[in-house]
PDB file of N, CA and C in Angstrom:
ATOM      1  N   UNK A   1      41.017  32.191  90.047  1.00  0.00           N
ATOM      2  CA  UNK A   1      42.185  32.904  89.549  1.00  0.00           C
ATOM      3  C   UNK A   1      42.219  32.795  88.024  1.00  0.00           C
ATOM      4  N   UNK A   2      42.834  34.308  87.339  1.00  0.00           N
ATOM      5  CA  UNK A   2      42.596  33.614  85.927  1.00  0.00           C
ATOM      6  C   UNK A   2      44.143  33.291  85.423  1.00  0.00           C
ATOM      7  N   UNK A   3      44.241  32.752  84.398  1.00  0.00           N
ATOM      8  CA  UNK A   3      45.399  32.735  83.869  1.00  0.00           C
ATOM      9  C   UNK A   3      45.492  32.985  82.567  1.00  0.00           C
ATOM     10  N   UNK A   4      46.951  34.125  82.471  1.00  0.00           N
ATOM     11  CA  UNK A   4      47.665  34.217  81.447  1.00  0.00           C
ATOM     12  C   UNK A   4      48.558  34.042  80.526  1.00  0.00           C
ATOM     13  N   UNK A   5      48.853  34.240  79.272  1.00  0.00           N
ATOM     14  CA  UNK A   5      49.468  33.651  78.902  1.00  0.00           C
ATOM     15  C   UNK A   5      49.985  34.638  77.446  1.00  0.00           C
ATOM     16  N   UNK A   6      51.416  35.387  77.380  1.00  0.00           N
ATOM     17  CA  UNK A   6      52.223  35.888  76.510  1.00  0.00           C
ATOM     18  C   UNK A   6      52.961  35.380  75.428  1.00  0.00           C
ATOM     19  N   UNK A   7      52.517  35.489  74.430  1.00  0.00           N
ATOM     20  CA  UNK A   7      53.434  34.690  73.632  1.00  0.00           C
ATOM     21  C   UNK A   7      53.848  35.367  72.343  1.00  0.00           C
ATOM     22  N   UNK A   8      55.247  35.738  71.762  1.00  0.00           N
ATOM     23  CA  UNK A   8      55.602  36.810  70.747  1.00  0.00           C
ATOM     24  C   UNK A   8      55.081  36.070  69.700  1.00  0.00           C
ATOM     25  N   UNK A   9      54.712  36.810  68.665  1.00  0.00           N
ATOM     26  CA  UNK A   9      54.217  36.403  67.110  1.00  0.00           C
ATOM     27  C   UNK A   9      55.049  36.674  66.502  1.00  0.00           C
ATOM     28  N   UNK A  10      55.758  35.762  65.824  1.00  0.00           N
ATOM     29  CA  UNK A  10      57.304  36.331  65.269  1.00  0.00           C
ATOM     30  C   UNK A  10      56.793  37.294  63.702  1.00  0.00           C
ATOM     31  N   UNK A  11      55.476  36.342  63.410  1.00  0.00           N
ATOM     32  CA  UNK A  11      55.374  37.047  61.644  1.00  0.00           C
ATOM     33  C   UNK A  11      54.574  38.105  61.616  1.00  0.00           C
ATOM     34  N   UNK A  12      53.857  38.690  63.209  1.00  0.00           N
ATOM     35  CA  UNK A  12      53.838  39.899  62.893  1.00  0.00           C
ATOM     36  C   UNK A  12      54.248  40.820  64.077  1.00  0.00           C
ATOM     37  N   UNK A  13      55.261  40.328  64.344  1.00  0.00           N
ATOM     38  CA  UNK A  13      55.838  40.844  65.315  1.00  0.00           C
ATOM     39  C   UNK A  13      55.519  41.677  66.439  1.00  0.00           C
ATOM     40  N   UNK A  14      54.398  41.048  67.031  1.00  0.00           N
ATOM     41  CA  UNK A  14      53.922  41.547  68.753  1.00  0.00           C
ATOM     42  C   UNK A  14      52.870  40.407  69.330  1.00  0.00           C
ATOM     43  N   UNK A  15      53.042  41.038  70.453  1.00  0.00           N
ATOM     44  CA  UNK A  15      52.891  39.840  71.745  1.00  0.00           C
ATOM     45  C   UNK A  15      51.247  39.390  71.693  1.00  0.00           C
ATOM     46  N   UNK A  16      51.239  38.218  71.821  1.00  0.00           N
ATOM     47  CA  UNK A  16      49.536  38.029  71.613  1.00  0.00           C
ATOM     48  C   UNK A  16      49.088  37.423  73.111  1.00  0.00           C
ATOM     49  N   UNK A  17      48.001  38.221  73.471  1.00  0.00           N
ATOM     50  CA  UNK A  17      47.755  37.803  74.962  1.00  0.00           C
ATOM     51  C   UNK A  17      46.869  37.073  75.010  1.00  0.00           C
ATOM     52  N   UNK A  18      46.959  36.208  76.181  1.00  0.00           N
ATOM     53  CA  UNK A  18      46.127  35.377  75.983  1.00  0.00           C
ATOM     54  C   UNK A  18      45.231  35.169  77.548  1.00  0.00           C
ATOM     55  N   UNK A  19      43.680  35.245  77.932  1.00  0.00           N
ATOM     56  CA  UNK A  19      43.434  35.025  79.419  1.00  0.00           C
ATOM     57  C   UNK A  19      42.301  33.825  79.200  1.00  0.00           C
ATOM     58  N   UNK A  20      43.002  32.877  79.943  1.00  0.00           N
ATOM     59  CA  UNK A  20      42.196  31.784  80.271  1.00  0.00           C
ATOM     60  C   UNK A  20      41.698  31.010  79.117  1.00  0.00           C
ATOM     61  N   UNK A  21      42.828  31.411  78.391  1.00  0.00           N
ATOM     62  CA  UNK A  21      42.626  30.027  76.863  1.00  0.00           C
ATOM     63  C   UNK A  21      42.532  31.034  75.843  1.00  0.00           C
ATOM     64  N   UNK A  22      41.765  31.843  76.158  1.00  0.00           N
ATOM     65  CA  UNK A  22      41.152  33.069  74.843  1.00  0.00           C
ATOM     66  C   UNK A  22      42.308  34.052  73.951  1.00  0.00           C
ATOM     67  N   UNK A  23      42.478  34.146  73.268  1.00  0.00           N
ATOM     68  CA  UNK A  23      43.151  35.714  72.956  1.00  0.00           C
ATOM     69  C   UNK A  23      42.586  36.882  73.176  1.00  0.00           C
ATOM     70  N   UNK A  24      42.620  37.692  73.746  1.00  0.00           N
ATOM     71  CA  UNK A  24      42.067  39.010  73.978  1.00  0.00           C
ATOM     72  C   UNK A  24      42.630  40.005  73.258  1.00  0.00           C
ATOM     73  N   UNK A  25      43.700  40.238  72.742  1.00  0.00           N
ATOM     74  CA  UNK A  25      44.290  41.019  72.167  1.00  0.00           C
ATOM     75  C   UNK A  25      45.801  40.886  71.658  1.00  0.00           C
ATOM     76  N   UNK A  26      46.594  41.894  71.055  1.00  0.00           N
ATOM     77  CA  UNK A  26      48.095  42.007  70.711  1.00  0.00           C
ATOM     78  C   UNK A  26      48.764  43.305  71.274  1.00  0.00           C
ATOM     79  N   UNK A  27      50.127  43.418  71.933  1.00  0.00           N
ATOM     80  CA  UNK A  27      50.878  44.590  72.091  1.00  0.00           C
ATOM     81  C   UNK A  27      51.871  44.744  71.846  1.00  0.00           C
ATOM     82  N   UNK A  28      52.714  45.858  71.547  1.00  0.00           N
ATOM     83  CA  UNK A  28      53.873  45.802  70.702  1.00  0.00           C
ATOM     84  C   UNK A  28      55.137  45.199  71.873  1.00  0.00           C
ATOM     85  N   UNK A  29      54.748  45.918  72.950  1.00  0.00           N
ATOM     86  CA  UNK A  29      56.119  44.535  74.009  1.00  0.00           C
ATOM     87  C   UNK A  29      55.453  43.932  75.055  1.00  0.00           C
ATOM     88  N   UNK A  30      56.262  42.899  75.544  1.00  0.00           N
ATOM     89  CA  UNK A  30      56.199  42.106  76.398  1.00  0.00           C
ATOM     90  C   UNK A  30      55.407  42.994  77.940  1.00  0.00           C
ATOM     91  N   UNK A  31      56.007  44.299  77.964  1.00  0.00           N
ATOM     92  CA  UNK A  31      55.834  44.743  79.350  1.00  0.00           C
ATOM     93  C   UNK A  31      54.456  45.409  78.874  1.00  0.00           C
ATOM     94  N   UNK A  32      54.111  46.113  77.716  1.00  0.00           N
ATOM     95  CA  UNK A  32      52.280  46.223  77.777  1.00  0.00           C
ATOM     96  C   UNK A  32      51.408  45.382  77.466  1.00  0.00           C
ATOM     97  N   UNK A  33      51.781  43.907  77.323  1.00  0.00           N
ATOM     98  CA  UNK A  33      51.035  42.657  77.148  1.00  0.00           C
ATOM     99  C   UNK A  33      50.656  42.765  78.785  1.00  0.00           C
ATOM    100  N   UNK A  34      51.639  42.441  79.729  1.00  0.00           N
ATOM    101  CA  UNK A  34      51.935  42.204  81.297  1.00  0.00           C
ATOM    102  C   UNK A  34      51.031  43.303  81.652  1.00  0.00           C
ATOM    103  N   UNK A  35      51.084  44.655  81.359  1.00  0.00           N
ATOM    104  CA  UNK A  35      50.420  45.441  82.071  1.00  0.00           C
ATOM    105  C   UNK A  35      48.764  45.343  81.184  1.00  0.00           C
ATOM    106  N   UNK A  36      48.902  45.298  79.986  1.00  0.00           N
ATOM    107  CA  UNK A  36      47.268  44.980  79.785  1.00  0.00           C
ATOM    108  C   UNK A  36      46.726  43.896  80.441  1.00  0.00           C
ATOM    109  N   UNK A  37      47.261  42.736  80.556  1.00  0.00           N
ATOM    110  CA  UNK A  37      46.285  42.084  81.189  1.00  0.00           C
ATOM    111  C   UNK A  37      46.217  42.032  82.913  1.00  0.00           C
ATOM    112  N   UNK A  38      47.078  42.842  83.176  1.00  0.00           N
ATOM    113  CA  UNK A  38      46.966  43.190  84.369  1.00  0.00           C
ATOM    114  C   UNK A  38      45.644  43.849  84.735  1.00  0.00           C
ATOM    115  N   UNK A  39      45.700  45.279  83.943  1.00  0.00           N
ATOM    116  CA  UNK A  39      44.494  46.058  84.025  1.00  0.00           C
ATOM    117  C   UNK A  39      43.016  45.098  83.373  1.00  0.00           C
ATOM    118  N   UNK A  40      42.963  44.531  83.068  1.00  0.00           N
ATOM    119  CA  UNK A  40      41.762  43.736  82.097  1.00  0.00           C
ATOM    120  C   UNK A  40      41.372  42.936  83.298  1.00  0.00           C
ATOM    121  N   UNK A  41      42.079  42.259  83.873  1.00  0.00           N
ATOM    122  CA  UNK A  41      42.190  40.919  85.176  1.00  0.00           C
ATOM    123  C   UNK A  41      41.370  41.911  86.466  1.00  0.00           C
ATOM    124  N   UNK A  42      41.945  43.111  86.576  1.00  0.00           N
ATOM    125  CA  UNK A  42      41.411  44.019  87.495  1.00  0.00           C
ATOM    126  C   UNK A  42      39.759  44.430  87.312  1.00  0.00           C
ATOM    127  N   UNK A  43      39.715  44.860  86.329  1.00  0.00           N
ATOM    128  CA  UNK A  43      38.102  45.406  85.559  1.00  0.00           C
ATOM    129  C   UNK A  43      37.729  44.242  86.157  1.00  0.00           C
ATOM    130  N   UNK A  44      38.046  42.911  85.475  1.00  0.00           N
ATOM    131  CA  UNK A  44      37.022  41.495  85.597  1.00  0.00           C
ATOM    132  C   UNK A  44      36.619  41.629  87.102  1.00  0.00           C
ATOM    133  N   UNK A  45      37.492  41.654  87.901  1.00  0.00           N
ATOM    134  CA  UNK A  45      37.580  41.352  89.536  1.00  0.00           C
ATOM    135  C   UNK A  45      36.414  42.613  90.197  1.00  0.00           C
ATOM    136  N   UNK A  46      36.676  43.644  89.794  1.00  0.00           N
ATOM    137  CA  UNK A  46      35.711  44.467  90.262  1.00  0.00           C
ATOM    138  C   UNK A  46      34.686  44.584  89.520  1.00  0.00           C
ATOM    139  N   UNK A  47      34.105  43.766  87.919  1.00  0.00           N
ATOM    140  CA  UNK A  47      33.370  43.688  87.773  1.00  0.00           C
ATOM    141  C   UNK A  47      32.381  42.687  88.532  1.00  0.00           C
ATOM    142  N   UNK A  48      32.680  41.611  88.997  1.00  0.00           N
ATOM    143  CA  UNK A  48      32.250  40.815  89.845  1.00  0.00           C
ATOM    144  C   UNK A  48      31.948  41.281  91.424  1.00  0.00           C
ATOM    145  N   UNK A  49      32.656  41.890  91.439  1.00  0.00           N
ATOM    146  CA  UNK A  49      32.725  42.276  93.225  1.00  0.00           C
ATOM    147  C   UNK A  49      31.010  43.208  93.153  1.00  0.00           C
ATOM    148  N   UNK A  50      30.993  44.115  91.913  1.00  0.00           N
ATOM    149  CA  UNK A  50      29.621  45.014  92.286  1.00  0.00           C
ATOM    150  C   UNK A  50      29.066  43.636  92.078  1.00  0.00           C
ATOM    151  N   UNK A  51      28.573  42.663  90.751  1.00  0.00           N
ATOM    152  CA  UNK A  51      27.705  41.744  90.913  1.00  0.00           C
ATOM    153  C   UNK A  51      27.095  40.703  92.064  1.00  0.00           C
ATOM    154  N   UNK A  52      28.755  40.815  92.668  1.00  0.00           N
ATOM    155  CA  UNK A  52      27.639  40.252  94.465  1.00  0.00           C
ATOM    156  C   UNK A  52      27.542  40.974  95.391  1.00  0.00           C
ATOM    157  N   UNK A  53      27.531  42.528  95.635  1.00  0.00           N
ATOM    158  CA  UNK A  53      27.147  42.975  95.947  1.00  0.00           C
ATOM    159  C   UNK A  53      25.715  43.069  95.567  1.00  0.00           C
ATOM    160  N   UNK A  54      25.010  43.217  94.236  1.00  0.00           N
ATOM    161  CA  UNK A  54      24.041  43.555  94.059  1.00  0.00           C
ATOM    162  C   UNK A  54      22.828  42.905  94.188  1.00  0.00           C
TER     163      UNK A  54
END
């Protein structure tokens, strides 16, 4: 399972995401931080799924 982690940047005001320790990126709110790493968490999962398939 991975884990995330949201946290606002007050001095430049947007959300810095964070998966599994890393920063991956910044979004201007809370709810497209939640949904980016939603979608990012997804890619990973089906990137793996073809790899054991293959």
């Amino acid at each position: 399972m991975y884990r995330t982690r949201i946290v606002y940047d007050r001095e430049i005001q947007e959300f810095a995401m964070y998966l599994d320790g890393e920063l991956v990126g910044f979004a201007r709110t809370g709810q497209e931080a939640e949904d980016t790493l939603n979608q990012l968490i997804g890619e990973l999962m089906n990137s793996q799924d073809l790899q054991e398939a293959a």
